[in-house]
N, C-alpha and C. Protein backbone atom coordinates (compact mmCIF):
# COMPACT_ATOMS: atom_id res chain seq x y z
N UNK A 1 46.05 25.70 64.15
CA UNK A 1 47.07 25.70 63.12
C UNK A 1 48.31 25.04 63.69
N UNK A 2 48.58 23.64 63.25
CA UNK A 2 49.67 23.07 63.81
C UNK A 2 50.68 22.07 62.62
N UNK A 3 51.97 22.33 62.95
CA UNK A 3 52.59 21.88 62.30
C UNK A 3 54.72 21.63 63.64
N UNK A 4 54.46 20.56 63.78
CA UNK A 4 55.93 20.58 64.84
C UNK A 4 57.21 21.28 64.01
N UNK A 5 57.51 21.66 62.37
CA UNK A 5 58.35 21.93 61.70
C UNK A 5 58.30 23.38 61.77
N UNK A 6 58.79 24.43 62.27
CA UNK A 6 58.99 25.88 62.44
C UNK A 6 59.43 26.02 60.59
N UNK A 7 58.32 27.18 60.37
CA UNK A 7 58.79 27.64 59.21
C UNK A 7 57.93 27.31 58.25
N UNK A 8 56.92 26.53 58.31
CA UNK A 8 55.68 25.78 57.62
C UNK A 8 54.75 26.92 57.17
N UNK A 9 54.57 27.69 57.95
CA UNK A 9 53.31 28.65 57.89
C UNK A 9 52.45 29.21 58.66
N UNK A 10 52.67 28.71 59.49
CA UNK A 10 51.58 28.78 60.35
C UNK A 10 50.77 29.86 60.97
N UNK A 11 52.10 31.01 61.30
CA UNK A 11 51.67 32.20 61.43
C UNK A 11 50.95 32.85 60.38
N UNK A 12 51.60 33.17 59.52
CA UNK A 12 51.00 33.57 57.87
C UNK A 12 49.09 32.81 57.67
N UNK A 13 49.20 32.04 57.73
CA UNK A 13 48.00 31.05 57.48
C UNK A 13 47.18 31.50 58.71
N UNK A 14 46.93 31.66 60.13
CA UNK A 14 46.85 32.33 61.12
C UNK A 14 45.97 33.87 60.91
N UNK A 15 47.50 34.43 60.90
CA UNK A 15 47.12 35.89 60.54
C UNK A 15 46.01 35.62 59.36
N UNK A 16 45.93 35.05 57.98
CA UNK A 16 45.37 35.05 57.16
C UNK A 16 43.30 35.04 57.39
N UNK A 17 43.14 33.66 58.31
CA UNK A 17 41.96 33.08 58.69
C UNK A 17 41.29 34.40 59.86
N UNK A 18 42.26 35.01 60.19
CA UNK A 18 41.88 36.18 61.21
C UNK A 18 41.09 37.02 60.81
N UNK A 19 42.10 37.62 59.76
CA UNK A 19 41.52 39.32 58.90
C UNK A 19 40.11 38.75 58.18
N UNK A 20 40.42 37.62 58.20
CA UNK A 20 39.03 36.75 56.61
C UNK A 20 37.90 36.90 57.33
N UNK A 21 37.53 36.01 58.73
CA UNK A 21 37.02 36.17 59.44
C UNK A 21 36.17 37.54 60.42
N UNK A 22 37.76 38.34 60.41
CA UNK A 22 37.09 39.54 60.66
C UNK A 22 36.62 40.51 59.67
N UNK A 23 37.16 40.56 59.08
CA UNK A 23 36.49 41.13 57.57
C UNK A 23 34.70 40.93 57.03
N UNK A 24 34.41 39.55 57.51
CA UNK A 24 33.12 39.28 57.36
C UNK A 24 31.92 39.95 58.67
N UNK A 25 32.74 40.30 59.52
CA UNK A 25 32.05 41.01 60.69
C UNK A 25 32.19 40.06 62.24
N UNK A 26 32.62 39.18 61.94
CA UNK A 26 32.80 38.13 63.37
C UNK A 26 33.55 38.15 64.31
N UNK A 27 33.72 37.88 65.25
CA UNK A 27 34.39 38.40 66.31
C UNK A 27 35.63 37.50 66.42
N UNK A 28 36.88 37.75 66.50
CA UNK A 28 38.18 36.91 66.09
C UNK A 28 39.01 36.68 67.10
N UNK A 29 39.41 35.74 67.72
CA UNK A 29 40.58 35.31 68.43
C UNK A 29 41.33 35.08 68.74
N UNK A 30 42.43 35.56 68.21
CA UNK A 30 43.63 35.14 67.51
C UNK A 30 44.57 34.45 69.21
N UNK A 31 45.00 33.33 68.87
CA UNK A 31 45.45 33.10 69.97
C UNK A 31 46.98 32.80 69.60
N UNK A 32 47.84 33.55 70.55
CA UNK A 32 49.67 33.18 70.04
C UNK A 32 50.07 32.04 71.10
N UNK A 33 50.26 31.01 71.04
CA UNK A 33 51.12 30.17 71.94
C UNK A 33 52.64 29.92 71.51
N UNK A 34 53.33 30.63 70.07
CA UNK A 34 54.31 30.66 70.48
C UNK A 34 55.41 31.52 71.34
N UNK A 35 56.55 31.08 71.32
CA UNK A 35 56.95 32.04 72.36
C UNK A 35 57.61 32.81 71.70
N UNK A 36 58.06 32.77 70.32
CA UNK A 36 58.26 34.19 69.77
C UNK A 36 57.45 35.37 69.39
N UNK A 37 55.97 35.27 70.22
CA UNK A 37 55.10 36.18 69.58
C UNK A 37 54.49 36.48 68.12
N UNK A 38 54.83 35.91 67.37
CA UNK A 38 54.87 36.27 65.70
C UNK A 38 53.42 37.30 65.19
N UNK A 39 52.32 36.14 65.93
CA UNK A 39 51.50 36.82 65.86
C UNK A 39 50.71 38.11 66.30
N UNK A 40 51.36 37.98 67.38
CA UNK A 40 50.92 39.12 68.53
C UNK A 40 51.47 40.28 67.67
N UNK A 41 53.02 40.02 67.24
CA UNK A 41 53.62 41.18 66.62
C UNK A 41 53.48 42.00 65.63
N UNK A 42 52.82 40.91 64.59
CA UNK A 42 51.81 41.25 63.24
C UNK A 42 50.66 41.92 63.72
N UNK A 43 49.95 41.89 64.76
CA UNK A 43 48.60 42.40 65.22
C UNK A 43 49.17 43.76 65.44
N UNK A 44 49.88 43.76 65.89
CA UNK A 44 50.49 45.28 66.71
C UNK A 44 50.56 45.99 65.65
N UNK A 45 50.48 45.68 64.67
CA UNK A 45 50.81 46.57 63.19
C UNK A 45 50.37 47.22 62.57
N UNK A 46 48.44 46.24 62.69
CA UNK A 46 47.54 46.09 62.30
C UNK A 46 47.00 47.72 61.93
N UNK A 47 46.45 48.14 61.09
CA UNK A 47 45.87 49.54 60.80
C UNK A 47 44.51 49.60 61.89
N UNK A 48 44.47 50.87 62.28
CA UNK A 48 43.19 51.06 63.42
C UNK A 48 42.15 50.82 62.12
N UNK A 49 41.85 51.25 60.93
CA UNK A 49 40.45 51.62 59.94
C UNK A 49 40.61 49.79 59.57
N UNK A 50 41.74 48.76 60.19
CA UNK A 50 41.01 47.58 59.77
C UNK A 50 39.96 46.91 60.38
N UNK A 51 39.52 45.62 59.89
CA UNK A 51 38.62 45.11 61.34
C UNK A 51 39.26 44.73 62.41
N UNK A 52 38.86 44.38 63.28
CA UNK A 52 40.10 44.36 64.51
C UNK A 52 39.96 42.91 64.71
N UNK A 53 41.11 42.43 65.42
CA UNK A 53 40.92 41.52 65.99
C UNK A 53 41.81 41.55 67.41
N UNK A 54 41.00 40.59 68.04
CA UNK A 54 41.74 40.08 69.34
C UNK A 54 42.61 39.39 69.36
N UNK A 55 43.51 39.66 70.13
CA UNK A 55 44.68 38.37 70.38
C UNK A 55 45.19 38.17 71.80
N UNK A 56 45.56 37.20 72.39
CA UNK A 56 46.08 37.07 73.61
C UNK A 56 47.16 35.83 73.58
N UNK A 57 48.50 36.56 74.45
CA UNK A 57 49.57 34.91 74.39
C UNK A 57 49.31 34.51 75.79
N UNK A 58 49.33 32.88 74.96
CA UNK A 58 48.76 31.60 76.14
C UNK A 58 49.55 31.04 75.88
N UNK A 59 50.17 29.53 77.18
CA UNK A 59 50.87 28.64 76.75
C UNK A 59 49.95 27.72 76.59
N UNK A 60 50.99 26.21 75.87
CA UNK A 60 50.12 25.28 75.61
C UNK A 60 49.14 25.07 76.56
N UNK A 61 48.33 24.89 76.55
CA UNK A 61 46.96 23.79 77.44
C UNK A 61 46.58 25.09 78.40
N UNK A 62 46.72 26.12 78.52
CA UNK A 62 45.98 27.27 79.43
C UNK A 62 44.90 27.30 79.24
N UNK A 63 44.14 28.01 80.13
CA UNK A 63 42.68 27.91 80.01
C UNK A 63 42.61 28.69 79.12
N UNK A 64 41.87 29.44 77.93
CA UNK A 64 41.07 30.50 77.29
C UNK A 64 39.90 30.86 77.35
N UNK A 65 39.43 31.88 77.85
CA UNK A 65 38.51 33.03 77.64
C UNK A 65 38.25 33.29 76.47
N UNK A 66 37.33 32.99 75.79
CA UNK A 66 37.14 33.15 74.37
C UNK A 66 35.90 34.37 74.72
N UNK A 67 35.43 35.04 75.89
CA UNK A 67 34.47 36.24 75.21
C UNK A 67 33.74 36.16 74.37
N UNK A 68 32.79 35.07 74.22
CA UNK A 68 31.99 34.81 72.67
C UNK A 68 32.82 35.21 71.97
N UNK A 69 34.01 34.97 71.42
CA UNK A 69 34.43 34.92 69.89
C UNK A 69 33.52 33.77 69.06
N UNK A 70 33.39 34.39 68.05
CA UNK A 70 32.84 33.48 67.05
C UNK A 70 33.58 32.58 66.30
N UNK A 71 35.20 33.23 66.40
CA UNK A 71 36.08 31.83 65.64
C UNK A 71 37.36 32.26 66.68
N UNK A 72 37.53 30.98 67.17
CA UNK A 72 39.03 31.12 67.68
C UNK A 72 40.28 30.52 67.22
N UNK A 73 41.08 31.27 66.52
CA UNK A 73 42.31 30.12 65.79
C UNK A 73 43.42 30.15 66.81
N UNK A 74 44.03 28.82 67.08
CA UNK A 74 45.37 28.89 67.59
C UNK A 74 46.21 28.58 66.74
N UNK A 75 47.39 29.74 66.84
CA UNK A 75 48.42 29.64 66.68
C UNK A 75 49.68 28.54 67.19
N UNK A 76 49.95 27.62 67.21
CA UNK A 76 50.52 26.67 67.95
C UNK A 76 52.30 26.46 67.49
N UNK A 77 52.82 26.50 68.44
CA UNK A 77 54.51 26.50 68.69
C UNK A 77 54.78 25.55 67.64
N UNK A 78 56.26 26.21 67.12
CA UNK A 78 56.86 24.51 66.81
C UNK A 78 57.20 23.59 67.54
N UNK A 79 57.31 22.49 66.98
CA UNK A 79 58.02 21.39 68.20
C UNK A 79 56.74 21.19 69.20
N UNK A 80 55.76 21.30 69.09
CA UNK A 80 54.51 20.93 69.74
C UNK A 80 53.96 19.99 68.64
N UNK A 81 53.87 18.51 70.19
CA UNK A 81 53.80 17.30 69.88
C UNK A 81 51.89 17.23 70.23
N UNK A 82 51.74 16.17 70.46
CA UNK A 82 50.14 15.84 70.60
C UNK A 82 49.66 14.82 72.30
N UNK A 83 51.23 15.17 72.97
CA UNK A 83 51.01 14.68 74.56
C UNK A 83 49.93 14.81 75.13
N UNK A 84 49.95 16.12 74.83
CA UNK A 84 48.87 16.85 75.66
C UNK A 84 47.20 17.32 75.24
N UNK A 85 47.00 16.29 73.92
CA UNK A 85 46.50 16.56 72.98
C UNK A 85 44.64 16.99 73.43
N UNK A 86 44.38 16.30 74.31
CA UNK A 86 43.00 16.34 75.07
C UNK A 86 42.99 17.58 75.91
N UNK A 87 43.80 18.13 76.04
CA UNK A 87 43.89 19.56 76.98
C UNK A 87 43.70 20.41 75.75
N UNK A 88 43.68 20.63 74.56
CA UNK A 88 43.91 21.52 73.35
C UNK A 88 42.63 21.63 72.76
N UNK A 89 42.53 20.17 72.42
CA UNK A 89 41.63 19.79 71.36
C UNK A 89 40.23 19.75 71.51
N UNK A 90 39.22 20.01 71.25
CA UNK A 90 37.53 19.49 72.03
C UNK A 90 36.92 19.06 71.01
N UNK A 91 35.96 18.28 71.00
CA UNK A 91 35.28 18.36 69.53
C UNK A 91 34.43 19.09 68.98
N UNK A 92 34.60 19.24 67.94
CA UNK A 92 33.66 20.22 66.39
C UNK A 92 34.91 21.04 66.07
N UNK A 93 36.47 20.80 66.93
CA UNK A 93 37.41 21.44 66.30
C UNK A 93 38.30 21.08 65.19
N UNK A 94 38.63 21.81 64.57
CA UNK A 94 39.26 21.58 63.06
C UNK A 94 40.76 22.04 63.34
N UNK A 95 41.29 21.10 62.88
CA UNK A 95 42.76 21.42 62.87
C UNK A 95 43.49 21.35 61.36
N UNK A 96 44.17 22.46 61.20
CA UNK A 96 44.85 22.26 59.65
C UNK A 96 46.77 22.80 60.35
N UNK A 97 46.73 21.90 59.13
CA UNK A 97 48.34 21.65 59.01
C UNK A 97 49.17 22.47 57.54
N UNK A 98 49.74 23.08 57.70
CA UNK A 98 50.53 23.80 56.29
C UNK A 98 51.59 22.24 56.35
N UNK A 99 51.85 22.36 55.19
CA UNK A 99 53.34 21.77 54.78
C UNK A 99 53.86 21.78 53.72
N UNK A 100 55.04 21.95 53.65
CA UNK A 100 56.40 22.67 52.68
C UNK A 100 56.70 20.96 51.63
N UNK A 101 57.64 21.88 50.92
CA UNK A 101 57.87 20.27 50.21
C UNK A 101 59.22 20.36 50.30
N UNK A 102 59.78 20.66 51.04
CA UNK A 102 61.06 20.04 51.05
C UNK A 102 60.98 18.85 51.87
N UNK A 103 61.88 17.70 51.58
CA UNK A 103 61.89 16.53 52.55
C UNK A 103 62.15 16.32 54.09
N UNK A 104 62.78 17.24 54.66
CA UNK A 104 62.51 17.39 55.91
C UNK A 104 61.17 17.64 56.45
N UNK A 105 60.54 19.14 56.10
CA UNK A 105 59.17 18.96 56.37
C UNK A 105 58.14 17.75 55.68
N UNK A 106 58.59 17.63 54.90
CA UNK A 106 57.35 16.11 54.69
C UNK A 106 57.37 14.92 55.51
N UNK A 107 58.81 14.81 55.89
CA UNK A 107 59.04 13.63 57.20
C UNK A 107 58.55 14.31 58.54
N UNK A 108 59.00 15.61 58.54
CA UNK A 108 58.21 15.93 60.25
C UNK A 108 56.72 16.23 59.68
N UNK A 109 56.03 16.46 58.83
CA UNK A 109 54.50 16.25 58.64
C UNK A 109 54.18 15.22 58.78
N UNK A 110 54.79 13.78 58.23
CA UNK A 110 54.59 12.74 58.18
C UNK A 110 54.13 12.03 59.56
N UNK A 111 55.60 12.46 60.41
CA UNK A 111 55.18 12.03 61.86
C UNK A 111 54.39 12.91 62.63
N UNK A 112 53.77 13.69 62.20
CA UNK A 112 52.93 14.40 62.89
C UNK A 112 51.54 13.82 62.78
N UNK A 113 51.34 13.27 61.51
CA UNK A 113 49.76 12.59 61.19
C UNK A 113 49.60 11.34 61.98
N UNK A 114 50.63 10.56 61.83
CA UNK A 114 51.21 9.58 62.46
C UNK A 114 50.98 9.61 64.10
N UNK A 115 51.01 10.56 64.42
CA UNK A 115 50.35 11.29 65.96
C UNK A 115 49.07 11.31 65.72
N UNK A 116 48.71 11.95 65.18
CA UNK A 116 47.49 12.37 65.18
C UNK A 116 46.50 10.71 65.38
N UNK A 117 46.69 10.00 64.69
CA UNK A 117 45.90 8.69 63.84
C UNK A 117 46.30 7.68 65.45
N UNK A 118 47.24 7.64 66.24
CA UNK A 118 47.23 7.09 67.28
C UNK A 118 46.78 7.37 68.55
N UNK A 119 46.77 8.61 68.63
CA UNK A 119 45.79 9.18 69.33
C UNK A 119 44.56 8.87 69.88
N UNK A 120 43.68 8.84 68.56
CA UNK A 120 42.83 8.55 68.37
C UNK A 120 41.57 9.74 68.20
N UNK A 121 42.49 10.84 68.76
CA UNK A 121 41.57 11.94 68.49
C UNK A 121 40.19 12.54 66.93
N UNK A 122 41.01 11.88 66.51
CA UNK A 122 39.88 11.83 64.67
C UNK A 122 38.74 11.15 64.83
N UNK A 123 38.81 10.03 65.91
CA UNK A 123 37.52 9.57 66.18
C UNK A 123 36.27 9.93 67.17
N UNK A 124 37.38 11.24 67.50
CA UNK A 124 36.17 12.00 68.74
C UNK A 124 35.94 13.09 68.43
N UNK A 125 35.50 13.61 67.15
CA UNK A 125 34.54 14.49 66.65
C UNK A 125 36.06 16.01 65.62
N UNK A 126 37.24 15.56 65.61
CA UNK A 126 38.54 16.15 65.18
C UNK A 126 38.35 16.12 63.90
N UNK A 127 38.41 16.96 63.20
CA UNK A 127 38.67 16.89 61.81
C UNK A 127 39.69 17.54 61.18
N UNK A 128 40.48 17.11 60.71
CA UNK A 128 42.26 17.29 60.53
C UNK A 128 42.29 17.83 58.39
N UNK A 129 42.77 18.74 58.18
CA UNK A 129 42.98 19.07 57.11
C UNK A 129 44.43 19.35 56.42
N UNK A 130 44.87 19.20 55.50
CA UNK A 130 45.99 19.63 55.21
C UNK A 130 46.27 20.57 53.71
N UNK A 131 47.03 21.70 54.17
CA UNK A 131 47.64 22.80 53.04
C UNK A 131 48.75 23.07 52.89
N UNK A 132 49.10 22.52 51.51
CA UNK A 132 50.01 22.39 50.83
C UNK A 132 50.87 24.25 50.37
N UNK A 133 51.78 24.49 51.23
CA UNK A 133 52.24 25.77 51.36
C UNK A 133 53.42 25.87 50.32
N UNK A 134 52.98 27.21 50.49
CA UNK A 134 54.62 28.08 49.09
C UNK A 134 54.77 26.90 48.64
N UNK A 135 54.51 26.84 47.40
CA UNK A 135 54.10 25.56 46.49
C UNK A 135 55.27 26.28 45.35
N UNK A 136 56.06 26.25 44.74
CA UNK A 136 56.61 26.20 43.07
C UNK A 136 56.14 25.09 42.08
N UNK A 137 55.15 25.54 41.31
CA UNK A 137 54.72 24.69 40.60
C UNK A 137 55.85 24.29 39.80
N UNK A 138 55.71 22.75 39.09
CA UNK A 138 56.38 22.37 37.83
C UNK A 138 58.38 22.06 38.43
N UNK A 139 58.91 21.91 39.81
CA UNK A 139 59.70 21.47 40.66
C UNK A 139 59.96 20.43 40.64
N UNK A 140 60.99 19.83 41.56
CA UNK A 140 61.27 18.29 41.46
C UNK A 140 60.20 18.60 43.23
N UNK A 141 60.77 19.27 44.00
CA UNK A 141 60.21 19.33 45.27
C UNK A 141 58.25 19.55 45.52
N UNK A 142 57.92 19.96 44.60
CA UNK A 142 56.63 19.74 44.26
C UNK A 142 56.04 18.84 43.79
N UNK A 143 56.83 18.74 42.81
CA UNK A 143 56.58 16.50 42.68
C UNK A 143 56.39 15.83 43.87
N UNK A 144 57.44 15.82 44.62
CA UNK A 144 57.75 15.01 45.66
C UNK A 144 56.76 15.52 46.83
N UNK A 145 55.90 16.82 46.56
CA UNK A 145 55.09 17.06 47.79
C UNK A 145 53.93 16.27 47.34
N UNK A 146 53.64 16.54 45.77
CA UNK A 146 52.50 16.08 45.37
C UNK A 146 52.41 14.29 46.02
N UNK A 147 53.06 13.40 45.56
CA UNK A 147 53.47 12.34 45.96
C UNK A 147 52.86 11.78 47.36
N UNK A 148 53.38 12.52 48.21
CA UNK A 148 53.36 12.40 49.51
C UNK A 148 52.10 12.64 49.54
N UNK A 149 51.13 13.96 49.05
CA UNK A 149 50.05 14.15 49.56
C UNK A 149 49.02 13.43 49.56
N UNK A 150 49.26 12.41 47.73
CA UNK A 150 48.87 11.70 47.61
C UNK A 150 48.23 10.40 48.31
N UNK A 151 49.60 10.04 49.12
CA UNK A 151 49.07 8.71 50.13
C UNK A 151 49.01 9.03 51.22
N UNK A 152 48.18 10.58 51.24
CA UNK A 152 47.50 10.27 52.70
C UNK A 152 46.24 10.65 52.72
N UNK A 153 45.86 9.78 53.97
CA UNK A 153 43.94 9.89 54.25
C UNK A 153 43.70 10.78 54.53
N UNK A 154 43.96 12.12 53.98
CA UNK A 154 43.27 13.24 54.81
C UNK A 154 42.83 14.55 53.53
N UNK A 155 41.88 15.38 54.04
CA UNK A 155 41.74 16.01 52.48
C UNK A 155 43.06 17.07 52.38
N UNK A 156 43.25 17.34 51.43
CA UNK A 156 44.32 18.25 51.24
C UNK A 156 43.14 19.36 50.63
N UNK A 157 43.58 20.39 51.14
CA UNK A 157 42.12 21.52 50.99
C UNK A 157 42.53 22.31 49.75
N UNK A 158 43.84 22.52 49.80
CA UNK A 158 44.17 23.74 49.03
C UNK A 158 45.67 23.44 48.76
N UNK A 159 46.22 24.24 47.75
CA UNK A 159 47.85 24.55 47.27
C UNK A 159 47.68 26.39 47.57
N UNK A 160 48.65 26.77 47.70
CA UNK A 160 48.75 27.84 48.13
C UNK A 160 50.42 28.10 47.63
N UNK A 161 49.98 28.93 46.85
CA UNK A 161 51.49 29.28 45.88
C UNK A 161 52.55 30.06 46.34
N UNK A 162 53.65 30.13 46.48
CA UNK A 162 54.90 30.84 46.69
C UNK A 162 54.95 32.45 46.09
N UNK A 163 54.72 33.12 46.80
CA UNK A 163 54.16 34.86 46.64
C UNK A 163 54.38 35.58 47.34
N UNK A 164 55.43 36.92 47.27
CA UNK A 164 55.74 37.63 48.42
C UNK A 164 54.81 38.15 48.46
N UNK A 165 52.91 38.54 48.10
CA UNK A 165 52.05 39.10 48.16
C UNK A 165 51.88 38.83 50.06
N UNK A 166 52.09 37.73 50.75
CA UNK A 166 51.59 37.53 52.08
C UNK A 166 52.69 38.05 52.39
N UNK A 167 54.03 38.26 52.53
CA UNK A 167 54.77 39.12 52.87
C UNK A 167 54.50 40.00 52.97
N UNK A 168 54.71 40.81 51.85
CA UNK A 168 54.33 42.50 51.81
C UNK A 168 53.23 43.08 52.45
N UNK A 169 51.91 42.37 52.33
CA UNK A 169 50.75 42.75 52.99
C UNK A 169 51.32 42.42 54.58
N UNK A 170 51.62 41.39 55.22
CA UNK A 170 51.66 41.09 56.59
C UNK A 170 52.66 42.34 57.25
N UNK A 171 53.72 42.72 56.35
CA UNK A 171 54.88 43.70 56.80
C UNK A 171 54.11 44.90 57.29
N UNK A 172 52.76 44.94 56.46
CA UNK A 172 51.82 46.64 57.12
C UNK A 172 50.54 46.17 57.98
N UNK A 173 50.72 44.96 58.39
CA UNK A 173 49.65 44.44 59.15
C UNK A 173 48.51 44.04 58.51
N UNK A 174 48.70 43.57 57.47
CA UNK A 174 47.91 42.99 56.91
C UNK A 174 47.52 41.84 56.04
N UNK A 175 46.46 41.40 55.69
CA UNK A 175 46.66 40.04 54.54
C UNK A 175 46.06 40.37 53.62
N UNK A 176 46.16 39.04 52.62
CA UNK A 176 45.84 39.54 51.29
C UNK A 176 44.22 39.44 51.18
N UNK A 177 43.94 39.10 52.62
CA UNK A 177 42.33 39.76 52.10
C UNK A 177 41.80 40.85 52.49
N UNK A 178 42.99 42.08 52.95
CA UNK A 178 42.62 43.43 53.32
C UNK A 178 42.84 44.03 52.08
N UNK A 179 43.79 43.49 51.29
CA UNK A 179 44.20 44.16 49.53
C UNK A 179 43.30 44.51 48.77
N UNK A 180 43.15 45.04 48.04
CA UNK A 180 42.21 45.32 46.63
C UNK A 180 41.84 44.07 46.28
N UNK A 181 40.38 43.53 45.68
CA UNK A 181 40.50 42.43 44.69
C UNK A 181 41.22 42.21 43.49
N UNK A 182 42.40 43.57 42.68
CA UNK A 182 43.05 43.78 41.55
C UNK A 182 44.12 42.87 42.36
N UNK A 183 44.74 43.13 43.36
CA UNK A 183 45.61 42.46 43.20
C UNK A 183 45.95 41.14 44.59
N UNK A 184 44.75 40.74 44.45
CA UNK A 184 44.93 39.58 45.07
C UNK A 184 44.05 38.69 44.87
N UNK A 185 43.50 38.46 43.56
CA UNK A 185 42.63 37.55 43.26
C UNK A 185 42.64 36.23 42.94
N UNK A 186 44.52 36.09 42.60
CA UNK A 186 44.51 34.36 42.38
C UNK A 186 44.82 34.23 43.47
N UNK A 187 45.57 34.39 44.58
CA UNK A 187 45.43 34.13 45.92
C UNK A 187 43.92 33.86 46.13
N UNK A 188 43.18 34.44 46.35
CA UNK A 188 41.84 34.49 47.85
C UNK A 188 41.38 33.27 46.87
N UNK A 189 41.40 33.25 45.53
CA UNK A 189 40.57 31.76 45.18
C UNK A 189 41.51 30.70 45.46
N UNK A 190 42.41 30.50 45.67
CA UNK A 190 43.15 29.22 46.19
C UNK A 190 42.85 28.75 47.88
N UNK A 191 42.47 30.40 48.64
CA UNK A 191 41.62 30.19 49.91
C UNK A 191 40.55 29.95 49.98
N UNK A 192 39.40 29.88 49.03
CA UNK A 192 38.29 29.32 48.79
C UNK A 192 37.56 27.80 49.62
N UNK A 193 38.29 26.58 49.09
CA UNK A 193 38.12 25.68 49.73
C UNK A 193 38.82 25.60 50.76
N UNK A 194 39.88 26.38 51.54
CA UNK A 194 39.85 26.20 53.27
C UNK A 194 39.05 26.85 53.59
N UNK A 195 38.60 27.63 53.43
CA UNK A 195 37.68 28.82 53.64
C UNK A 195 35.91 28.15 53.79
N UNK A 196 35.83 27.35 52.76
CA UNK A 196 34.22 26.21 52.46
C UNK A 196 34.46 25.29 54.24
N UNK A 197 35.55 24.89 53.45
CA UNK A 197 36.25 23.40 54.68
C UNK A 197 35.69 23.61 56.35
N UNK A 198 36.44 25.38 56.76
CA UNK A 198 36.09 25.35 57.72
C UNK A 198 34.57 26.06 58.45
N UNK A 199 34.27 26.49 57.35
CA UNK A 199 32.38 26.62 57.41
C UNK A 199 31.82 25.41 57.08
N UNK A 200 31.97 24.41 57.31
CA UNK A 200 31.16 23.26 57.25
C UNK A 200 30.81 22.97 55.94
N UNK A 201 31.19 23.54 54.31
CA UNK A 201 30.73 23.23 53.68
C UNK A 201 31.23 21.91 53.11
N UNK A 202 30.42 21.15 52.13
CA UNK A 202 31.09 19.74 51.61
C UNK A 202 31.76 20.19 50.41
N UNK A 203 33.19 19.59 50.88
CA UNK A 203 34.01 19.62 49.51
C UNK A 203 34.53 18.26 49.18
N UNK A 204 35.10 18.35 47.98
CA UNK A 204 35.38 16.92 47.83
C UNK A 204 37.27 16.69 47.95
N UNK A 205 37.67 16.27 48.98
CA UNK A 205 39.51 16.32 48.70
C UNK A 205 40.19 16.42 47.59
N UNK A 206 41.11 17.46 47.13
CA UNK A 206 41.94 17.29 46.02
C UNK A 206 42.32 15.90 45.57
């Protein structure tokens, strides 16, 4: 989960792929490399009767012990560039990006793909996704995300709407896929196709 713009999502989106994951019975990894903890801190919260997950803080490029986890997500700092990008990355890994629509984050998303595509890493087995976060439908700033998302080569998986529902749930350690299905059902279907995306299923880009 990477995005260089602090404030994108990342944690939220994170925590989210964790509980989903563990919820299905799999063994979870939650990895924090930032240095405010965010995630670690949300875990600490976590109810004992949930599924559990693991977490451990690493800095960039440390080795990890993954313990047969079956999915390992990193959490990744802001302001983390793609220098070091072959120490992170291996292939069959999937990387997704949140991004906001205000114009600052669309220019630091912008140059972040822009990394990515020189790299060259997309051609050694990387597959790069992007989710369109706290969305206000019917906006001038949603226009202008739509726009942007538009001209780029990459699938955009999902919109993911502006809802203190990931708040409130994360505040008791939890996400909205520990909730009731009453009240979190237009959420988890907007997670649907990241959810296909990163099980290998074929979707077709928004």
């Amino acid at each position: 989960m990477a995005n260089p713009k602090g404030g994108s999502g990342k944690t939220t989106i994170s925590s989210q792929l964790a509980a989903y994951f563990a919820n299905q019975g799999h063994k979870v990894l939650l990895v924090d490399h930032d240095a405010l903890k965010c995630s670690s801190d949300w875990l600490s919260t976590r109810p004992q009767n949930k599924a559990q997950i693991r977490s451990i803080v690493a800095s960039v490029g440390a080795e990890i012990d993954t313990q047969d986890a079956d999915w390992v997500i990193h959490d990744m700092p802001a302001a983390w560039t793609l220098e070091n990008v072959q120490e992170i990355l291996h292939e069959g890994d999937k990387v997704l990006i949140p991004v906001l629509s205000s114009p600052n984050d669309i220019k630091a998303c912008l140059r972040f793909i822009m990394d990515f595509h020189r790299s060259g890493v997309m051609e050694c087995g990387i597959r790069v996704g992007l989710i369109a976060n706290r969305v206000r439908s019917n906006t001038k700033y949603s226009e202008t995300l739509n726009g942007f998302l538009e001209g780029i080569d990459l699938p955009i998986l999902s919109v993911l709407r502006d809802t203190q529902n990931y708040v409130r749930a994360m505040d008791a350690g939890l996400t909205i896929f520990d909730l009731p299905p009453s009240k979190n059902r237009r959420d988890t279907e907007q997670w649907k196709p990241i959810l296909d995306w990163l099980e290998k299923k074929e979707i077709e880009p928004a």
